[in-house]
Protein backbone atom coordinates (compact mmCIF):
# COMPACT_ATOMS: atom_id res chain seq x y z
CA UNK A 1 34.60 -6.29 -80.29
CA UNK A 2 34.81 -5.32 -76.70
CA UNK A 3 31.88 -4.19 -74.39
CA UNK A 4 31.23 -1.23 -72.72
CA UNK A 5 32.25 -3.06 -69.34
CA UNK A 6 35.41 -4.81 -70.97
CA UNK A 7 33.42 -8.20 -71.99
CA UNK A 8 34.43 -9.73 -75.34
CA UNK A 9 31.64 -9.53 -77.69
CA UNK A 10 31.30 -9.82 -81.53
CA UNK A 11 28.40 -9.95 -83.82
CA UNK A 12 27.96 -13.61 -84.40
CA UNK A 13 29.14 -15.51 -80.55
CA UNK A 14 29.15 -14.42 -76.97
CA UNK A 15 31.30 -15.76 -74.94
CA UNK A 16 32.45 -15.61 -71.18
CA UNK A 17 35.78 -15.62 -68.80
CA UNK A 18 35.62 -18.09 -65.89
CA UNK A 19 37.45 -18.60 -63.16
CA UNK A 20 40.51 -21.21 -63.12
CA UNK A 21 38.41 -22.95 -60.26
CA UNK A 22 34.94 -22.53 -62.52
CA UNK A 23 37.07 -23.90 -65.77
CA UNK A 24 39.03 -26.68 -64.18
CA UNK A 25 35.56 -28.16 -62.46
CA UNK A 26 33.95 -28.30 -65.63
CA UNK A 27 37.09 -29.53 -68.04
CA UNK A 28 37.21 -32.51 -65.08
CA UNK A 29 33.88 -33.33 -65.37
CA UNK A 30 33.63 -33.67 -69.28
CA UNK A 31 37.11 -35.74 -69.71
CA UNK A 32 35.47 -37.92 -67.01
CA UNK A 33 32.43 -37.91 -69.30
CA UNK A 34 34.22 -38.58 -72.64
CA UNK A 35 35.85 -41.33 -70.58
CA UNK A 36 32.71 -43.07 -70.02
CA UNK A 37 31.47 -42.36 -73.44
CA UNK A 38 34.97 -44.16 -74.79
CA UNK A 39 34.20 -47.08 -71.94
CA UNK A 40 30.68 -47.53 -73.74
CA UNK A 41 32.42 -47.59 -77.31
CA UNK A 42 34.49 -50.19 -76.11
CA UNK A 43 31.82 -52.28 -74.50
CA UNK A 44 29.59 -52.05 -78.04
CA UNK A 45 33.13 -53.38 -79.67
CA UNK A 46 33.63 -56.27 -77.19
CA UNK A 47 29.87 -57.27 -77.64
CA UNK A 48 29.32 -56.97 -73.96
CA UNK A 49 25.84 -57.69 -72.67
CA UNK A 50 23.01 -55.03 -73.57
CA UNK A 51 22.16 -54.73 -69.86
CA UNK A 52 25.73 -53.74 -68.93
CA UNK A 53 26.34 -51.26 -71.54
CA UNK A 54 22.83 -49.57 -70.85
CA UNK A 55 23.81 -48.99 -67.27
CA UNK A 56 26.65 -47.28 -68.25
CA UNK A 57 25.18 -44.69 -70.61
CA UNK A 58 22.77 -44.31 -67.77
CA UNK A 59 25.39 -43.19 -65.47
CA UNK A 60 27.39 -40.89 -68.28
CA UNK A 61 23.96 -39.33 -68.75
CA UNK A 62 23.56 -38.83 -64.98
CA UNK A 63 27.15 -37.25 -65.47
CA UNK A 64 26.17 -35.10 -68.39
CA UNK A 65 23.13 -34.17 -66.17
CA UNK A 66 25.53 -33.11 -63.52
CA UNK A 67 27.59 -30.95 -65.52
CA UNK A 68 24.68 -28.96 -67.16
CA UNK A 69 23.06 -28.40 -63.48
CA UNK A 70 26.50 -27.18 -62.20
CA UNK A 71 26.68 -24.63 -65.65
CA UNK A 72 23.43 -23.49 -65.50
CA UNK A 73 23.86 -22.19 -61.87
CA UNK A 74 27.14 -20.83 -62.39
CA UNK A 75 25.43 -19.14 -65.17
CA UNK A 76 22.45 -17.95 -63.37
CA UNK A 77 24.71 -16.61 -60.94
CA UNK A 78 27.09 -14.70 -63.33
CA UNK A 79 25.71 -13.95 -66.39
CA UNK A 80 21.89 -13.59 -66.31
CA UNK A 81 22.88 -11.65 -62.91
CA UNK A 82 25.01 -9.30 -65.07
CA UNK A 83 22.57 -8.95 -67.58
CA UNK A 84 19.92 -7.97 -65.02
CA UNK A 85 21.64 -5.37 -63.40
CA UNK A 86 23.10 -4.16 -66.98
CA UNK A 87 19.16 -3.29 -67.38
CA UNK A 88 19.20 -6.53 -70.60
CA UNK A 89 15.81 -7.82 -68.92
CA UNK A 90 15.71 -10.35 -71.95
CA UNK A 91 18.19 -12.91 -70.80
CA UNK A 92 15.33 -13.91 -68.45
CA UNK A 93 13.38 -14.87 -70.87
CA UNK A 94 16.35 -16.61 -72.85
CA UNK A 95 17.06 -18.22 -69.40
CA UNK A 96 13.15 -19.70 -69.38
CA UNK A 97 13.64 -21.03 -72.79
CA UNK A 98 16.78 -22.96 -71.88
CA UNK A 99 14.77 -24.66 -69.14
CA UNK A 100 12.27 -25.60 -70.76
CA UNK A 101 14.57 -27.13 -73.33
CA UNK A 102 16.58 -28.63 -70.25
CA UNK A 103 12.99 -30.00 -68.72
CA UNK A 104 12.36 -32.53 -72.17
């Protein structure tokens, strides 16, 4: 289903265009994620040291961190923007929930 404004909508999922720039940025940073997630698999499989293998899932969760910081302001600055000025006041409070949610 399409949106007044030409946005792709349907009953059950939103979802939202990006950029090439926005998409590329993110797709980068996960396969450099999934990397590190693979790198910790194959730590746990060559029965590296406990210390080692913790300081790597602390730097793919730094990573992870990263990449939701960088998607929540792109989303701040697209979407709830849209909303706002669409007069769809709620997507502040959706935004507030997701914080808090982000803040655990």
């Amino acid at each position: 289903m399409e949106t007044e404004d030409g946005r792709q909508e349907c009953c059950c999922t939103r979802t939202k265009h990006r950029s090439d720039a926005e998409y590329t940025d993110l797709v980068h940073r996960l396969n450099r994620i999934e990397g590190q997630i693979r790198g910790i698999r194959s730590m746990v499989e060559d029965e590296r040291y406990c210390v080692d293998i913790l300081t790597q899932v602390l730097a793919a969760k730094s990573a992870l961190d990263a990449f939701s910081k960088v998607l929540l302001n792109n989303h701040i600055k697209t979407c709830v923007v849209h909303d706002i000025r669409d007069g769809h006041d709620e997507v502040v409070d959706e935004l507030c929930t997701l914080i808090q949610k982000m803040m655990k």
